[in-house]
N, C-alpha and C. Protein backbone atom coordinates (compact mmCIF):
# COMPACT_ATOMS: atom_id res chain seq x y z
N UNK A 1 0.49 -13.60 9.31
CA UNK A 1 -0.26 -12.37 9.23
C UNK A 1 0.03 -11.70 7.89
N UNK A 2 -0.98 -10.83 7.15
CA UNK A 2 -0.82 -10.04 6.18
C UNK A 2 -1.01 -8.78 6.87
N UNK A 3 0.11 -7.75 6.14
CA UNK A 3 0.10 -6.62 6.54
C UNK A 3 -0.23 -5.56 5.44
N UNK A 4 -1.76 -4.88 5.40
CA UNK A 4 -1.54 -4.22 4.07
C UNK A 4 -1.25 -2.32 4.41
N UNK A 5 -0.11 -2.24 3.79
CA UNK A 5 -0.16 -0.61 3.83
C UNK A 5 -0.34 -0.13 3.13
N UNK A 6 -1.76 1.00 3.18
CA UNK A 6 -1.82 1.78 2.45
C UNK A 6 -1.82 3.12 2.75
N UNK A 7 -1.82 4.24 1.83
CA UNK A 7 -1.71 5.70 2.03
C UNK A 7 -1.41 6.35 1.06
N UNK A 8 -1.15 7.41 1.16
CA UNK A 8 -1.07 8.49 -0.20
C UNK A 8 -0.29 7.88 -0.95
N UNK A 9 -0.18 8.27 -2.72
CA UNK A 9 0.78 7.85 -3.25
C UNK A 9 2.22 9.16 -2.80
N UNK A 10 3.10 8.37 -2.87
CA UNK A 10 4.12 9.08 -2.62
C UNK A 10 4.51 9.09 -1.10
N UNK A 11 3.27 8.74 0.14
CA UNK A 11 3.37 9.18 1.47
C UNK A 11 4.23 8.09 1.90
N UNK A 12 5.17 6.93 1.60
CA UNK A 12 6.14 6.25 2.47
C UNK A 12 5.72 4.81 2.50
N UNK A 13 4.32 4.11 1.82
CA UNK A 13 4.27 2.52 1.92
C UNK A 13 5.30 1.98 1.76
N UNK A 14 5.99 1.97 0.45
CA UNK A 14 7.28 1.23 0.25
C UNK A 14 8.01 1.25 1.10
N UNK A 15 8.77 2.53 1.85
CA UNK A 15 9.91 2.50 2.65
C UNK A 15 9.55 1.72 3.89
N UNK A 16 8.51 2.06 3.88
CA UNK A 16 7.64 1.30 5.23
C UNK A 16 7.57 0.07 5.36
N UNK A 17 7.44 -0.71 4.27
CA UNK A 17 7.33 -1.81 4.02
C UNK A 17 8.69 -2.62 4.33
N UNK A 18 9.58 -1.87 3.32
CA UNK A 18 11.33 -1.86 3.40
C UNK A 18 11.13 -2.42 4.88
N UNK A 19 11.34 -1.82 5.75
CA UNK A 19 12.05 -1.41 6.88
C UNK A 19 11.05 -2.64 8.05
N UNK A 20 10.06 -2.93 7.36
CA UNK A 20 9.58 -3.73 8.25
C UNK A 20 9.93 -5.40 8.09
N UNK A 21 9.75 -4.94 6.43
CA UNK A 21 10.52 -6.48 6.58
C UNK A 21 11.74 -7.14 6.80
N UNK A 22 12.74 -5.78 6.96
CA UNK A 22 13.79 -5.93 7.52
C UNK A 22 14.22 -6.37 9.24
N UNK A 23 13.18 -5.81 9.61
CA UNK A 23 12.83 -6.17 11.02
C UNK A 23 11.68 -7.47 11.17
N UNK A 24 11.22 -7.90 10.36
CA UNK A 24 10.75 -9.15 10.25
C UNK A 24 11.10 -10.19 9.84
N UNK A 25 11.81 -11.23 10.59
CA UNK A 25 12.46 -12.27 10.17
C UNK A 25 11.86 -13.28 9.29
N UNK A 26 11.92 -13.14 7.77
CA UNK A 26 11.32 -14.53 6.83
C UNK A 26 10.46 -13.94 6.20
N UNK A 27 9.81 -12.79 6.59
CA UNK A 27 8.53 -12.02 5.67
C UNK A 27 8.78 -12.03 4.30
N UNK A 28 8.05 -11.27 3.84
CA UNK A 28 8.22 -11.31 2.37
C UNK A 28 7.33 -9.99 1.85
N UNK A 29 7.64 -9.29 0.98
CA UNK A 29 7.17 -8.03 0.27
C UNK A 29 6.35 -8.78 -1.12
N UNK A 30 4.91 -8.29 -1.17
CA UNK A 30 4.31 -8.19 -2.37
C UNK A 30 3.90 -7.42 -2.60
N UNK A 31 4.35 -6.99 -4.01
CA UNK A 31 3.61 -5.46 -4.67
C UNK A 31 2.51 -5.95 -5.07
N UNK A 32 0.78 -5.96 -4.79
CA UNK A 32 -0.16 -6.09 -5.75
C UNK A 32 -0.10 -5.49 -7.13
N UNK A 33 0.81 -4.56 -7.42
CA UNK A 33 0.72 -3.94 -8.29
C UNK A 33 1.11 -4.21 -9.65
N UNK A 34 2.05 -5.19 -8.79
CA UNK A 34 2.33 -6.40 -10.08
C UNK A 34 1.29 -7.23 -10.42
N UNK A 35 0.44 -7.76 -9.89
CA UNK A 35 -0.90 -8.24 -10.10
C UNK A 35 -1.56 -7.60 -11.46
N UNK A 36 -1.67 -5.67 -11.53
CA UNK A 36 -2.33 -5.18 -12.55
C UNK A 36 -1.47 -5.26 -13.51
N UNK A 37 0.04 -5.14 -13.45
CA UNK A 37 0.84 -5.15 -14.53
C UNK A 37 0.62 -6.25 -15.04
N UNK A 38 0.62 -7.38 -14.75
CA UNK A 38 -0.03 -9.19 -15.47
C UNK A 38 -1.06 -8.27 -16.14
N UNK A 39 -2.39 -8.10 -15.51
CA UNK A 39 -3.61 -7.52 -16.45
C UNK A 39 -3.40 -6.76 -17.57
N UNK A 40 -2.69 -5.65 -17.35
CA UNK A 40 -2.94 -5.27 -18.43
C UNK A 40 -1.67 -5.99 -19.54
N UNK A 41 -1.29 -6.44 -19.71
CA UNK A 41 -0.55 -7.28 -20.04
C UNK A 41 -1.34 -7.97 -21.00
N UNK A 42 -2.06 -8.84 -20.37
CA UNK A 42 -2.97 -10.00 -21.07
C UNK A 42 -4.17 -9.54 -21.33
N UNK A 43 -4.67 -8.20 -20.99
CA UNK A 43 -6.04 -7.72 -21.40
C UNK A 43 -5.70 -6.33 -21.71
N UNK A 44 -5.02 -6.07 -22.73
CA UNK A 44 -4.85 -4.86 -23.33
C UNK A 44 -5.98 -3.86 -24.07
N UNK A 45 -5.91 -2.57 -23.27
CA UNK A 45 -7.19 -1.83 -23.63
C UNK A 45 -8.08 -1.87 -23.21
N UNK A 46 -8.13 -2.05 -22.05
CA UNK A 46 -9.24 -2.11 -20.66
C UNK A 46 -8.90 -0.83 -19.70
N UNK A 47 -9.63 -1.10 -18.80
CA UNK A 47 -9.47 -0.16 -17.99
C UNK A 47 -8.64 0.69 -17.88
N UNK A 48 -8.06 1.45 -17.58
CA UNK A 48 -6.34 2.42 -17.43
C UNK A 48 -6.11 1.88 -15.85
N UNK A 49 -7.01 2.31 -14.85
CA UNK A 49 -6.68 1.58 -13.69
C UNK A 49 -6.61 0.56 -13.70
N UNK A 50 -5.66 -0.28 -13.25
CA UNK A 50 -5.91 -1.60 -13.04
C UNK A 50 -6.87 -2.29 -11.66
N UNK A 51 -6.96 -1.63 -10.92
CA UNK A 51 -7.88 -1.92 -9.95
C UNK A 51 -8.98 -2.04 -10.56
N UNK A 52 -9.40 -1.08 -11.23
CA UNK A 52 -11.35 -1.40 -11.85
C UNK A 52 -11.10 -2.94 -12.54
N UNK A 53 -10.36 -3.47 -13.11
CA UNK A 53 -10.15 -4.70 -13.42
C UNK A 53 -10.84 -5.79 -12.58
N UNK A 54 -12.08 -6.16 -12.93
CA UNK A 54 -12.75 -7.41 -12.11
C UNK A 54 -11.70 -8.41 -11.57
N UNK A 55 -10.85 -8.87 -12.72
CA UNK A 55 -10.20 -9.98 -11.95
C UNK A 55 -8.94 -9.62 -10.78
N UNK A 56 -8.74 -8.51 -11.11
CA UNK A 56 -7.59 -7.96 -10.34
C UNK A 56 -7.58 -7.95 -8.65
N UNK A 57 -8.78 -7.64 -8.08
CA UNK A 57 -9.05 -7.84 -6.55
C UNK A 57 -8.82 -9.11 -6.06
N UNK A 58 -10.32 -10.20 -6.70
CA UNK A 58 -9.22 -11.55 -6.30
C UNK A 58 -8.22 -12.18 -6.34
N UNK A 59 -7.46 -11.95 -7.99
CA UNK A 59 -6.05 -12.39 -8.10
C UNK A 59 -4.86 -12.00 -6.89
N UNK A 60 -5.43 -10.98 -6.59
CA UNK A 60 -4.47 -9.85 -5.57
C UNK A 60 -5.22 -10.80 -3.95
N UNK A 61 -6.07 -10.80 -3.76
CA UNK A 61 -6.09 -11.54 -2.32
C UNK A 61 -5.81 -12.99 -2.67
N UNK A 62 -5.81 -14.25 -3.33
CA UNK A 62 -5.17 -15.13 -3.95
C UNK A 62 -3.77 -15.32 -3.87
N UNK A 63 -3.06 -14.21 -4.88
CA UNK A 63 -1.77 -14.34 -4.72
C UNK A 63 -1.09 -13.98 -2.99
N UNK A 64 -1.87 -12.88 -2.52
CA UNK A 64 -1.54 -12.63 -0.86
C UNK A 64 -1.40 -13.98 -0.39
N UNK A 65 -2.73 -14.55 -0.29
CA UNK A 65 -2.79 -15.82 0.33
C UNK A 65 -1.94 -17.45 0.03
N UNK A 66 -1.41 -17.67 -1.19
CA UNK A 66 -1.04 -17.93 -1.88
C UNK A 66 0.75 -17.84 -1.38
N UNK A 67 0.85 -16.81 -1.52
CA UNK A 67 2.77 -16.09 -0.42
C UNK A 67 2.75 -16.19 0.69
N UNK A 68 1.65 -16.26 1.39
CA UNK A 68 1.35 -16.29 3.17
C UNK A 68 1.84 -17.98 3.09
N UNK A 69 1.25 -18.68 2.36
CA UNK A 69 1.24 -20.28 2.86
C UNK A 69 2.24 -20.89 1.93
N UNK A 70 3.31 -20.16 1.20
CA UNK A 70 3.98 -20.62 0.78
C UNK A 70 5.34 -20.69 1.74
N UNK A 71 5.30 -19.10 2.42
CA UNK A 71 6.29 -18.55 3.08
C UNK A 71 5.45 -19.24 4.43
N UNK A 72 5.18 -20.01 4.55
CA UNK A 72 5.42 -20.86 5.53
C UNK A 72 4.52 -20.19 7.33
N UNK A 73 3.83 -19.19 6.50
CA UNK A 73 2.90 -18.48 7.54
C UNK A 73 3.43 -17.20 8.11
N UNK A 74 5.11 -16.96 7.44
CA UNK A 74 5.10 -15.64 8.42
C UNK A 74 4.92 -14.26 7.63
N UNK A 75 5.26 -13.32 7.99
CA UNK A 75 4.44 -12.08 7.82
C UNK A 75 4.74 -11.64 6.34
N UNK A 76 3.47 -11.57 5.50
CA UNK A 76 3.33 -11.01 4.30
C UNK A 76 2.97 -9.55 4.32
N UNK A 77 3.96 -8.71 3.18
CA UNK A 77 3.74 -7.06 3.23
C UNK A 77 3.45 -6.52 2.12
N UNK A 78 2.03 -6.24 2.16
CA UNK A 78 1.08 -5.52 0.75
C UNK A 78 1.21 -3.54 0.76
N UNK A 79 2.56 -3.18 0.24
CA UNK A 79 2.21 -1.63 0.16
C UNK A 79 1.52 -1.59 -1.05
N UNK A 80 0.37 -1.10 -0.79
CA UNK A 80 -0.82 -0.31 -1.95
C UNK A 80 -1.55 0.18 -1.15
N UNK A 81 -1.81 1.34 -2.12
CA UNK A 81 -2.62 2.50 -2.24
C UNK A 81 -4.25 2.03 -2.76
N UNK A 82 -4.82 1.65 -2.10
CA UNK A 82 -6.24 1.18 -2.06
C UNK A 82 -7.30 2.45 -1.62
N UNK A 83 -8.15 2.97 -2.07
CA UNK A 83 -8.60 4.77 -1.70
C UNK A 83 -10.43 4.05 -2.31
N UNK A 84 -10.39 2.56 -2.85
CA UNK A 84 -12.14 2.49 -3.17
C UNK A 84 -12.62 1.65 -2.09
N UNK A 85 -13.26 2.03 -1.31
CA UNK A 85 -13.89 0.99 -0.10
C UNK A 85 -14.53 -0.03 -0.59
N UNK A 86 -15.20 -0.37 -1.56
CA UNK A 86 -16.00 -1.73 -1.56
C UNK A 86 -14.51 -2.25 -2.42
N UNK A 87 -13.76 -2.10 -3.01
CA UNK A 87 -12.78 -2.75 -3.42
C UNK A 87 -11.89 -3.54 -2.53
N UNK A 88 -11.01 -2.54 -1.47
CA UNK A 88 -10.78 -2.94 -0.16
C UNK A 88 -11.32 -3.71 0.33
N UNK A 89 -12.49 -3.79 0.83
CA UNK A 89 -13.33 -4.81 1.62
C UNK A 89 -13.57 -6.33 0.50
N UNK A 90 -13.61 -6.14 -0.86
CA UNK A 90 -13.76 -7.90 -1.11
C UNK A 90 -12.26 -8.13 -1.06
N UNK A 91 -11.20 -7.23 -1.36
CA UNK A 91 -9.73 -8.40 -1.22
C UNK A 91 -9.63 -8.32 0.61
N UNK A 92 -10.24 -7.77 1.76
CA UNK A 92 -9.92 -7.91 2.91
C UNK A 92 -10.97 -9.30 3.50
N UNK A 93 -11.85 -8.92 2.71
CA UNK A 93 -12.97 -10.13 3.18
C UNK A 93 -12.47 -11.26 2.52
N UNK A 94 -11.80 -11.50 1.51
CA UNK A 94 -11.34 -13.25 1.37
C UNK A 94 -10.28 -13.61 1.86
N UNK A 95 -9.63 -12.74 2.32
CA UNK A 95 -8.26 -13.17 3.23
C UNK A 95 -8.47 -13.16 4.33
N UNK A 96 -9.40 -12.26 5.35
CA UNK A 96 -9.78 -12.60 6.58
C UNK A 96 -10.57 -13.98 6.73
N UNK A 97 -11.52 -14.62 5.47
CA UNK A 97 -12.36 -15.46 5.43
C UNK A 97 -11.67 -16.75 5.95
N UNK A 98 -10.06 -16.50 5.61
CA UNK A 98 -9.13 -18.06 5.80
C UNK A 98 -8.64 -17.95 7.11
N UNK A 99 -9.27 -16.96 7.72
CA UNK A 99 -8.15 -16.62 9.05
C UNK A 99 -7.31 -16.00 9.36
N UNK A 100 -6.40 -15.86 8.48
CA UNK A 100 -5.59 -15.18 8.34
C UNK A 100 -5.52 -13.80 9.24
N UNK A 101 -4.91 -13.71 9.89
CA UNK A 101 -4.74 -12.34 10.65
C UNK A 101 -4.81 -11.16 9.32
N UNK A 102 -4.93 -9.77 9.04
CA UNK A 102 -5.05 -9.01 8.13
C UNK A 102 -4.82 -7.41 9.28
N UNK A 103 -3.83 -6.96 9.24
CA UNK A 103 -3.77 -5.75 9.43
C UNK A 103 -3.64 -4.69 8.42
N UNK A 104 -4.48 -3.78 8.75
CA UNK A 104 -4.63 -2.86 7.50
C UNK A 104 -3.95 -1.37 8.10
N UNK A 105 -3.00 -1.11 7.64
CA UNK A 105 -2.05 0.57 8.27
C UNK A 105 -2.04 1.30 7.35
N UNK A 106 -2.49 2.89 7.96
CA UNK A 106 -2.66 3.71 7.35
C UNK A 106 -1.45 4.32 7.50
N UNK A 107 -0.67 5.08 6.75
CA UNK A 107 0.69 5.98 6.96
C UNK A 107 0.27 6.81 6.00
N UNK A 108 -0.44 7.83 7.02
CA UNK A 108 -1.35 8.94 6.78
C UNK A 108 -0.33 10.13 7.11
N UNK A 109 -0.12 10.64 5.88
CA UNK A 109 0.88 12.02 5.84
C UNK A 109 -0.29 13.16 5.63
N UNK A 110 -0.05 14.44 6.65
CA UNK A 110 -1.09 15.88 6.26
C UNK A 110 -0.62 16.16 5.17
N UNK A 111 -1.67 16.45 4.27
CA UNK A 111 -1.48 17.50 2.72
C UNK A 111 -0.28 18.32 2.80
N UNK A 112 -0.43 19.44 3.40
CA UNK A 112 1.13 20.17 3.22
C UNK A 112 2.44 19.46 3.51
N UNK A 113 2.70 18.49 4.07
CA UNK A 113 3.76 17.64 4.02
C UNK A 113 3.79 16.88 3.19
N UNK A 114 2.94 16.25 2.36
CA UNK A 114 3.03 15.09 1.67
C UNK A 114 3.20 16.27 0.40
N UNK A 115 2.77 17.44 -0.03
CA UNK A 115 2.72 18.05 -1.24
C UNK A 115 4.13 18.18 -1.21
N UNK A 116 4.91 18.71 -0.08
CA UNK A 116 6.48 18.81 -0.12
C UNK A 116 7.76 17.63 -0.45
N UNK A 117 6.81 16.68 -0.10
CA UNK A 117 7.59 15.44 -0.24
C UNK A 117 7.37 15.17 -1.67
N UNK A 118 6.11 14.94 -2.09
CA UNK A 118 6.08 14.90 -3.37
C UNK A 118 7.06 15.80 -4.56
N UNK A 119 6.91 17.07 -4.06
CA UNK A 119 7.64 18.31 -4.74
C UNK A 119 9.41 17.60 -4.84
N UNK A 120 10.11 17.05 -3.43
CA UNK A 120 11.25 16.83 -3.16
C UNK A 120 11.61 15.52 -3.99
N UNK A 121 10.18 14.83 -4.40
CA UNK A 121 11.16 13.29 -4.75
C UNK A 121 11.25 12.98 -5.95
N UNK A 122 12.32 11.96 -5.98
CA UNK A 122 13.00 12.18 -7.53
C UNK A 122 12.72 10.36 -7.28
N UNK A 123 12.40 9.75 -8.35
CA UNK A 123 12.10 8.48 -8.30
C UNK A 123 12.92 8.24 -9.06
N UNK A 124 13.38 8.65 -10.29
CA UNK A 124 14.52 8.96 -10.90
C UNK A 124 15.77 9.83 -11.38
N UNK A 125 16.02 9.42 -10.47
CA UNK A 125 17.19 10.54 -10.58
C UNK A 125 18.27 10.87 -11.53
N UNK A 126 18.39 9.70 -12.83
CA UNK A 126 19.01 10.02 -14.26
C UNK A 126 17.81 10.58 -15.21
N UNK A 127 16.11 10.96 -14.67
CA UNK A 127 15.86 11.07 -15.66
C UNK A 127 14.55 11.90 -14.95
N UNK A 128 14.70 13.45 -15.22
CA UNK A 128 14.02 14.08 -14.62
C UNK A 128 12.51 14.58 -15.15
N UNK A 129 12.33 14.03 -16.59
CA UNK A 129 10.79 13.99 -16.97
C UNK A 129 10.35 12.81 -16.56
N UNK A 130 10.75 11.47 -16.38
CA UNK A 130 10.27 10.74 -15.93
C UNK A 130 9.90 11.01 -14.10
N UNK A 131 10.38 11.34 -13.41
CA UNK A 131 10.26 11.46 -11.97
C UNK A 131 9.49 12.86 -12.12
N UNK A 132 9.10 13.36 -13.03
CA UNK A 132 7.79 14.67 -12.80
C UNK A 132 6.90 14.09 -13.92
N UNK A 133 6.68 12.96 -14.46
CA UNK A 133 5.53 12.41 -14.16
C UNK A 133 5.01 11.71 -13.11
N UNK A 134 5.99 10.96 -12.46
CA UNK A 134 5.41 10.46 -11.14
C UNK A 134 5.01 11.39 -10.33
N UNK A 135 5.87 12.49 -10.07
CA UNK A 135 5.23 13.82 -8.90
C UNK A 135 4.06 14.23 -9.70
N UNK A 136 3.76 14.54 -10.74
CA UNK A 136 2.38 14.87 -11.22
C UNK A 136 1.45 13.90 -11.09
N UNK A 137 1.58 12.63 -11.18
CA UNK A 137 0.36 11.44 -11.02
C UNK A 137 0.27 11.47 -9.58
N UNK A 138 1.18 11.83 -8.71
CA UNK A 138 1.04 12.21 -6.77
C UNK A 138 0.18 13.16 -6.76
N UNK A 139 0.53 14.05 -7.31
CA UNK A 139 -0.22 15.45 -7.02
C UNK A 139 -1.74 15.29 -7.18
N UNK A 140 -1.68 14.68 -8.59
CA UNK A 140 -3.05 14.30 -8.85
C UNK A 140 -3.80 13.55 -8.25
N UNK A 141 -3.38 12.66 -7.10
CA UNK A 141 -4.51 11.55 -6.35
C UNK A 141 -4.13 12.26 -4.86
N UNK A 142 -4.14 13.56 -4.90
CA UNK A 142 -4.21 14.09 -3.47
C UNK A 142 -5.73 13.79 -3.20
N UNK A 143 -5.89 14.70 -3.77
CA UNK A 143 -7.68 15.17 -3.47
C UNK A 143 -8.36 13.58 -2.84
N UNK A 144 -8.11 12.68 -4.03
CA UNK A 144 -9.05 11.27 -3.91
C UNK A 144 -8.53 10.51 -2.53
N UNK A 145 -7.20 10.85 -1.87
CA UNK A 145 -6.57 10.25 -0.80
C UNK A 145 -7.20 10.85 0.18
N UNK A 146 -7.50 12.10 -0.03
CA UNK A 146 -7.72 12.77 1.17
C UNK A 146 -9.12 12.63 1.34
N UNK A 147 -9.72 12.22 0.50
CA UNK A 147 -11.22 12.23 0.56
C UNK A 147 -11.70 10.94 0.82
N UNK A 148 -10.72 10.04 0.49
CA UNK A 148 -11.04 8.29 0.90
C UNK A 148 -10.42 8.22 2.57
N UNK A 149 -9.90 9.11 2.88
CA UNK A 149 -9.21 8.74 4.18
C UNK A 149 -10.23 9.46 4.94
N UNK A 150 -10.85 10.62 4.66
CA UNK A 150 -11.71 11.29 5.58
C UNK A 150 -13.09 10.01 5.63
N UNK A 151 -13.45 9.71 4.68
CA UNK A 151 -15.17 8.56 4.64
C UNK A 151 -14.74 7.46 5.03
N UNK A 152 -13.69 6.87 5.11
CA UNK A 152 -13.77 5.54 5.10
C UNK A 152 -12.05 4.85 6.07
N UNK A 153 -11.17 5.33 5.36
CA UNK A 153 -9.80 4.39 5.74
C UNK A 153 -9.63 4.96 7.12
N UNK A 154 -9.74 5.91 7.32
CA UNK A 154 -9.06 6.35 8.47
C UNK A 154 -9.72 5.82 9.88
N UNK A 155 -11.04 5.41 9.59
CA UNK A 155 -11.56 4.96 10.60
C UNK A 155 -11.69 3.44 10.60
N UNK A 156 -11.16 2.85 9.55
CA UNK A 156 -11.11 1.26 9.37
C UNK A 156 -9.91 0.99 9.50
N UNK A 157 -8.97 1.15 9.55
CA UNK A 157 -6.84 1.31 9.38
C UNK A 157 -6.92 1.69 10.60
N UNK A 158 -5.46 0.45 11.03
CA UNK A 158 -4.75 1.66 12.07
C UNK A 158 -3.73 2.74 11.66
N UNK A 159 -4.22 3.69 12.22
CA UNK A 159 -3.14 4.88 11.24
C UNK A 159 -2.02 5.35 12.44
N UNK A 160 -1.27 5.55 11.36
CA UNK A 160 0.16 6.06 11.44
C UNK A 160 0.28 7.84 10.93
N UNK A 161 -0.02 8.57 11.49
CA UNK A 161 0.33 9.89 10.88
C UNK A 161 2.15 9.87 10.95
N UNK A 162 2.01 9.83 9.92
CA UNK A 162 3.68 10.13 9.57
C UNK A 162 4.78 11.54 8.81
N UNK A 163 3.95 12.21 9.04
CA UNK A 163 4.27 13.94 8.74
C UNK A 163 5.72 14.18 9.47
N UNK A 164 5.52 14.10 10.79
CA UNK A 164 6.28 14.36 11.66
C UNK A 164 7.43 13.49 12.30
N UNK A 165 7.47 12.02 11.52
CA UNK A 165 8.60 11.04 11.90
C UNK A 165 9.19 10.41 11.15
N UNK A 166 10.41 9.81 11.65
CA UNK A 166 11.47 9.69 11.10
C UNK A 166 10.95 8.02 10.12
N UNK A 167 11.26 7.71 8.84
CA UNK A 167 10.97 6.43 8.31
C UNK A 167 11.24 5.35 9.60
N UNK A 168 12.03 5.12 10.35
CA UNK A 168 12.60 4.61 11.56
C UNK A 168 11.53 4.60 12.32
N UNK A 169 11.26 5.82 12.89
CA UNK A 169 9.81 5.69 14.17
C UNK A 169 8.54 5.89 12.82
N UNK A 170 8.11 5.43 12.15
CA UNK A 170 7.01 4.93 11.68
C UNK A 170 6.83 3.30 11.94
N UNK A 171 8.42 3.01 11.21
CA UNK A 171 8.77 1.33 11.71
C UNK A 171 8.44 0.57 13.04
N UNK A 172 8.59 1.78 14.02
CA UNK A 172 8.54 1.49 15.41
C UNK A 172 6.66 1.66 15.76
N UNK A 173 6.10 2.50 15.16
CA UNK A 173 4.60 2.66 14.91
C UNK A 173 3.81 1.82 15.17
N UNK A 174 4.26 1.08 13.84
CA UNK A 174 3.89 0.17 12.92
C UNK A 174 3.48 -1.24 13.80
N UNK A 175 5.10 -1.66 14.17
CA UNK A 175 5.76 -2.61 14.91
C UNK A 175 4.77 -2.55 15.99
N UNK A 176 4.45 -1.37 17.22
CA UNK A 176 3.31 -1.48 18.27
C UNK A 176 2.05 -1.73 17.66
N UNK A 177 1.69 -1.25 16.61
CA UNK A 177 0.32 -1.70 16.55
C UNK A 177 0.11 -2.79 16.01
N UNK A 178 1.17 -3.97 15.52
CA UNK A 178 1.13 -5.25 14.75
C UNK A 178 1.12 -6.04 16.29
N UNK A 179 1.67 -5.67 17.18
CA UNK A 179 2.20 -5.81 18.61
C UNK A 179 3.21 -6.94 18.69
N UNK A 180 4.37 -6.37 18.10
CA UNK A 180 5.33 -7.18 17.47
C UNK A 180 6.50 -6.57 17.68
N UNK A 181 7.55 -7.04 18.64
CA UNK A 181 8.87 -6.60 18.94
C UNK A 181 9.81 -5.56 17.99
């Protein structure tokens, strides 16, 4: 199975991810995000997002698929922040195309909690202009999170509102709706 989590930036994919594959025996964590870092890499001066990157969607369901059958079939974990629906749907449509089981989780934090969390986190903690650019690039994709989750994710994802629980019982969330011990 592939598991992709997405949700606000800042709202908990990673830890989420953490914690599941810790409780998943053999899984394996892929950042797509390393996917855009290759791009822009080798195609310097393109896009700023790396998602608008044509090749970047398939490389990213490819390489998914690619770690699924390397790792021997067991559970692959995609935290990204995916907020464009026809984007979503061609990397979900070539990985469902193989069979592949594909669960898509939302760990959907409310605005006033996620603005606080954002406010609270230090991504770096030796280096405090660097970790308030990251809280400023959070701040800044509120609006587009909240507006991709109202049209589209929230009703395609199984969601996780995670405002109110512990990184632990999200894990446990998660775990029921994968329907997985």
């Amino acid at each position: 199975m592939i598991i992709w989590i997405n949700g606000p930036f800042g709202g908990g994919k990673t830890t989420t991810a953490k914690l599941l594959h810790k409780k998943l025996n053999g899984s394996l964590i892929f950042d797509p995000e390393e996917v855009g870092f290759m791009l822009r890499s080798i195609l310097p001066g393109r896009e700023k997002d790396f998602q608008d990157l044509a090749p970047w969607r398939p490389l990213v369901a490819a390489t998914a698929l690619e770690l699924h059958a390397f790792n021997d079939g067991r559970p692959l974990i995609a935290p990204m922040t995916l907020l464009n629906r026809p984007y979503a749907h061609e990397i979900f449509t070539r990985i469902q195309a193989t069979g592949i089981p594909l669960h898509h989780l939302l760990v959907h934090v409310d605005t006033d909690v996620l603005t606080q969390r954002i406010a609270d986190s230090r991504e770096f903690p030796d280096d405090e202009e660097r970790s308030e650019k990251v809280r400023d690039f959070r701040r800044r994709k509120i609006d587009a999170y909240t507006e991709a989750c109202t049209s589209w994710i929230a009703r395609e994802a199984e969601v996780i509102n995670t405002s109110h629980l512990t990184p632990d019982h999200v894990t446990e969330q998660a775990l029921k709706l994968l329907d997985l011990p």
